[in-house]
Protein backbone atom coordinates (compact mmCIF):
# COMPACT_ATOMS: atom_id res chain seq x y z
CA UNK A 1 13.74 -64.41 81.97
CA UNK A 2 12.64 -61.22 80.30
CA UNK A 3 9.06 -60.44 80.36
CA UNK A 4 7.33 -58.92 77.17
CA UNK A 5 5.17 -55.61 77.94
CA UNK A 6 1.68 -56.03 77.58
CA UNK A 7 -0.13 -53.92 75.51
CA UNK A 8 -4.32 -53.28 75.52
CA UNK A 9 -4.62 -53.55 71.26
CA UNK A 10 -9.13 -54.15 71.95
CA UNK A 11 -8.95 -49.81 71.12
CA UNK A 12 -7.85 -51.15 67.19
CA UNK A 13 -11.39 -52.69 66.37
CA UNK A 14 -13.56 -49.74 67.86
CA UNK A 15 -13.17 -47.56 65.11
CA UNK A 16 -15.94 -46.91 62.86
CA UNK A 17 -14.89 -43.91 60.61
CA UNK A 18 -12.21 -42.11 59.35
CA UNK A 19 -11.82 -38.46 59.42
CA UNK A 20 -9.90 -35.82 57.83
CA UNK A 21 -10.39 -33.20 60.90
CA UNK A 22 -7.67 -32.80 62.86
CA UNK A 23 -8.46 -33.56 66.62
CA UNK A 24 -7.12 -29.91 67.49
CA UNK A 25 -9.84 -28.24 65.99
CA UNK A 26 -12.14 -29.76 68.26
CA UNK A 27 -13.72 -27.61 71.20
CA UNK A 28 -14.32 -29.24 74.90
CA UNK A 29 -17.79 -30.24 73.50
CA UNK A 30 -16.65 -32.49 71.05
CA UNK A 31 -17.89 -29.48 68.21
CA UNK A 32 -15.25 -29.13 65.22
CA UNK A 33 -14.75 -25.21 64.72
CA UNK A 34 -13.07 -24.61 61.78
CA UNK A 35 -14.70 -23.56 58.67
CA UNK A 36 -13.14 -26.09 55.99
CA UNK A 37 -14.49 -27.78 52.98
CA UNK A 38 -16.88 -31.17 53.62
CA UNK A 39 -17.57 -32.48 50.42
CA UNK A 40 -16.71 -32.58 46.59
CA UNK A 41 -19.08 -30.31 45.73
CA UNK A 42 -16.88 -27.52 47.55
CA UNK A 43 -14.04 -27.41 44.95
CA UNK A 44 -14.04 -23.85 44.09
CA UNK A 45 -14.96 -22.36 47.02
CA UNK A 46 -12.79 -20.65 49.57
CA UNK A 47 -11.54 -21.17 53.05
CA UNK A 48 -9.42 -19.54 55.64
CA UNK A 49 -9.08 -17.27 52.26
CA UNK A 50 -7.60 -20.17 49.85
CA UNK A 51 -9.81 -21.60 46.82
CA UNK A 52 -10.32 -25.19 47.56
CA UNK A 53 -8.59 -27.22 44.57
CA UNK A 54 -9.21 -30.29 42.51
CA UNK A 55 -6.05 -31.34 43.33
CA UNK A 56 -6.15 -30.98 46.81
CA UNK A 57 -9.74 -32.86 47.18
CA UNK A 58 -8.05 -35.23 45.14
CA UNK A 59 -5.76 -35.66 47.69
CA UNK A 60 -7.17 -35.58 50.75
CA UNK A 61 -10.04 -38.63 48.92
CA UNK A 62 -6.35 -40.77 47.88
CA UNK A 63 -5.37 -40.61 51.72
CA UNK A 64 -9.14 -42.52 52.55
CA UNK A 65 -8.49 -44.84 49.96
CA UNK A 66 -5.43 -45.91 50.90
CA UNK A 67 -6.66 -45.92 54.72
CA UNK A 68 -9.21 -48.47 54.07
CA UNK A 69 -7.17 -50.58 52.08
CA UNK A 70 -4.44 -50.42 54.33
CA UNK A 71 -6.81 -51.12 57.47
CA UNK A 72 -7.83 -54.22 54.96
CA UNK A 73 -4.05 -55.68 55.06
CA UNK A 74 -3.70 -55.18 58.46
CA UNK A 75 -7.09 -57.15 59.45
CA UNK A 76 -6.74 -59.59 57.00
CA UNK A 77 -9.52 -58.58 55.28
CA UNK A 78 -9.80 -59.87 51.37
CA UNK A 79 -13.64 -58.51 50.69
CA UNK A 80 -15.83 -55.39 51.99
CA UNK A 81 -19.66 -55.97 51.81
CA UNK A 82 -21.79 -53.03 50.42
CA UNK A 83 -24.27 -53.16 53.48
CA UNK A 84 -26.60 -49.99 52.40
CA UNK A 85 -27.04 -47.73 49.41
CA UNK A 86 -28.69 -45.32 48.64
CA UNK A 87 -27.83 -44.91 44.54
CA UNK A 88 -30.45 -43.76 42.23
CA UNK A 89 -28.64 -43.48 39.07
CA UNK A 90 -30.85 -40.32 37.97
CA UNK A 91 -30.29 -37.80 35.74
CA UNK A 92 -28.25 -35.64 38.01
CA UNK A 93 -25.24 -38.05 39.01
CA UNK A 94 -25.38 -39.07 35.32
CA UNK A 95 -23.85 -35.62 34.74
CA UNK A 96 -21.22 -36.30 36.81
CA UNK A 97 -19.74 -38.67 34.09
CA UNK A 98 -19.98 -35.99 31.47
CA UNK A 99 -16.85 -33.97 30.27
CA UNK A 100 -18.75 -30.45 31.89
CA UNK A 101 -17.93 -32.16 35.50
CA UNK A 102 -14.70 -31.16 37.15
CA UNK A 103 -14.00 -34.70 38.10
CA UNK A 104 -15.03 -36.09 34.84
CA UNK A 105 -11.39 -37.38 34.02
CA UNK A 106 -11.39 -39.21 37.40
CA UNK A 107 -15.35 -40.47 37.32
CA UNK A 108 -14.89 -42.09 33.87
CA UNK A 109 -13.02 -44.93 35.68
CA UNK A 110 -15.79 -45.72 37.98
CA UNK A 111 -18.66 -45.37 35.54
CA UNK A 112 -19.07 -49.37 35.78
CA UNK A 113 -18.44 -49.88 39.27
CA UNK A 114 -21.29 -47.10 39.70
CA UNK A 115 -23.71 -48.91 36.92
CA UNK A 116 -23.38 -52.67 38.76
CA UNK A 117 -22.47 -51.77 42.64
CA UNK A 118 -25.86 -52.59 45.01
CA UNK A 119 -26.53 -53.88 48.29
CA UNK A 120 -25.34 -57.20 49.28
CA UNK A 121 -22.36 -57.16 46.61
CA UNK A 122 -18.86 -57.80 48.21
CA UNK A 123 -15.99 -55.93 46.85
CA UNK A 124 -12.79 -57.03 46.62
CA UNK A 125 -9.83 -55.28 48.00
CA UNK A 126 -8.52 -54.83 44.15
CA UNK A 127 -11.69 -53.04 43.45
CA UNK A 128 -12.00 -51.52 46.68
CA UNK A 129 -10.58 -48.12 46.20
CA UNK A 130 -13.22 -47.38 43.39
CA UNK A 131 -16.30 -47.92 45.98
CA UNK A 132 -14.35 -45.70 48.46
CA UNK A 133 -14.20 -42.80 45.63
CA UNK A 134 -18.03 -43.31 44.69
CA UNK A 135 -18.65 -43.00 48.27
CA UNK A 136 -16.68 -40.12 48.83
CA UNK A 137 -18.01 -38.29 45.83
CA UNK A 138 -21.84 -38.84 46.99
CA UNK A 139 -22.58 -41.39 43.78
């Protein structure tokens, strides 16, 4: 009788985020040391002597949203619910729908998901990837 190897799976439901820095880069303190680009707002600027790109946020933000849709499938996992929020629809993330932002091609698909998403609403895994990019864009 052949005996299957047991394996300890409890470390797949202690994650709580999903980076983008790789674990190299990490010092014996736990500090991340390389000077690299955090947020949307950094397009333009330069690291390690390379301009940051559109393209290459655009990316890096496809490889989250497919991450938490594909951690979704594998849990089973039809609905996300929008726990906290903190949207305040002002003046200044209005811009960010207008043609002078450099994501205003890409926002103009989320412009409803922005107006109606608020605490409490569950999100289906169809609709998911548009609250990952609002998130990930600080709207």
């Amino acid at each position: 009788m052949k005996l299957e190897k047991e394996y300890d799976y409890s470390w797949l439901w202690t994650a709580d985020e999903i980076v983008k820095y790789a674990p190299e880069n990490y010092d014996e303190k736990g500090i991340y040391r390389k000077n690299e680009w955090l947020m949307v707002s950094d397009i333009g600027k330069v690291y390690d002597g390379k301009r940051f790109t559109r393209e290459e946020y655009l990316e890096t933000e496809d490889k989250y949203a497919q991450a938490v849709i594909r951690g979704m499938e594998l849990a089973g996992c039809s609905f996300l619910t929008v726990e906290y929020l903190s949207i305040y629809r002002d003046k200044r993330d209005m811009k960010r729908f207008t043609p002078k932002d450099i994501l205003y091609e890409q926002n103009k698909d989320l412009y409803d998901m922005f107006l109606s998403i608020k605490e409490g609403m569950r999100i289906h895994i169809s609709q998911i990837e548009k609250a990952v990019r609002l998130n990930l864009r600080d709207l």
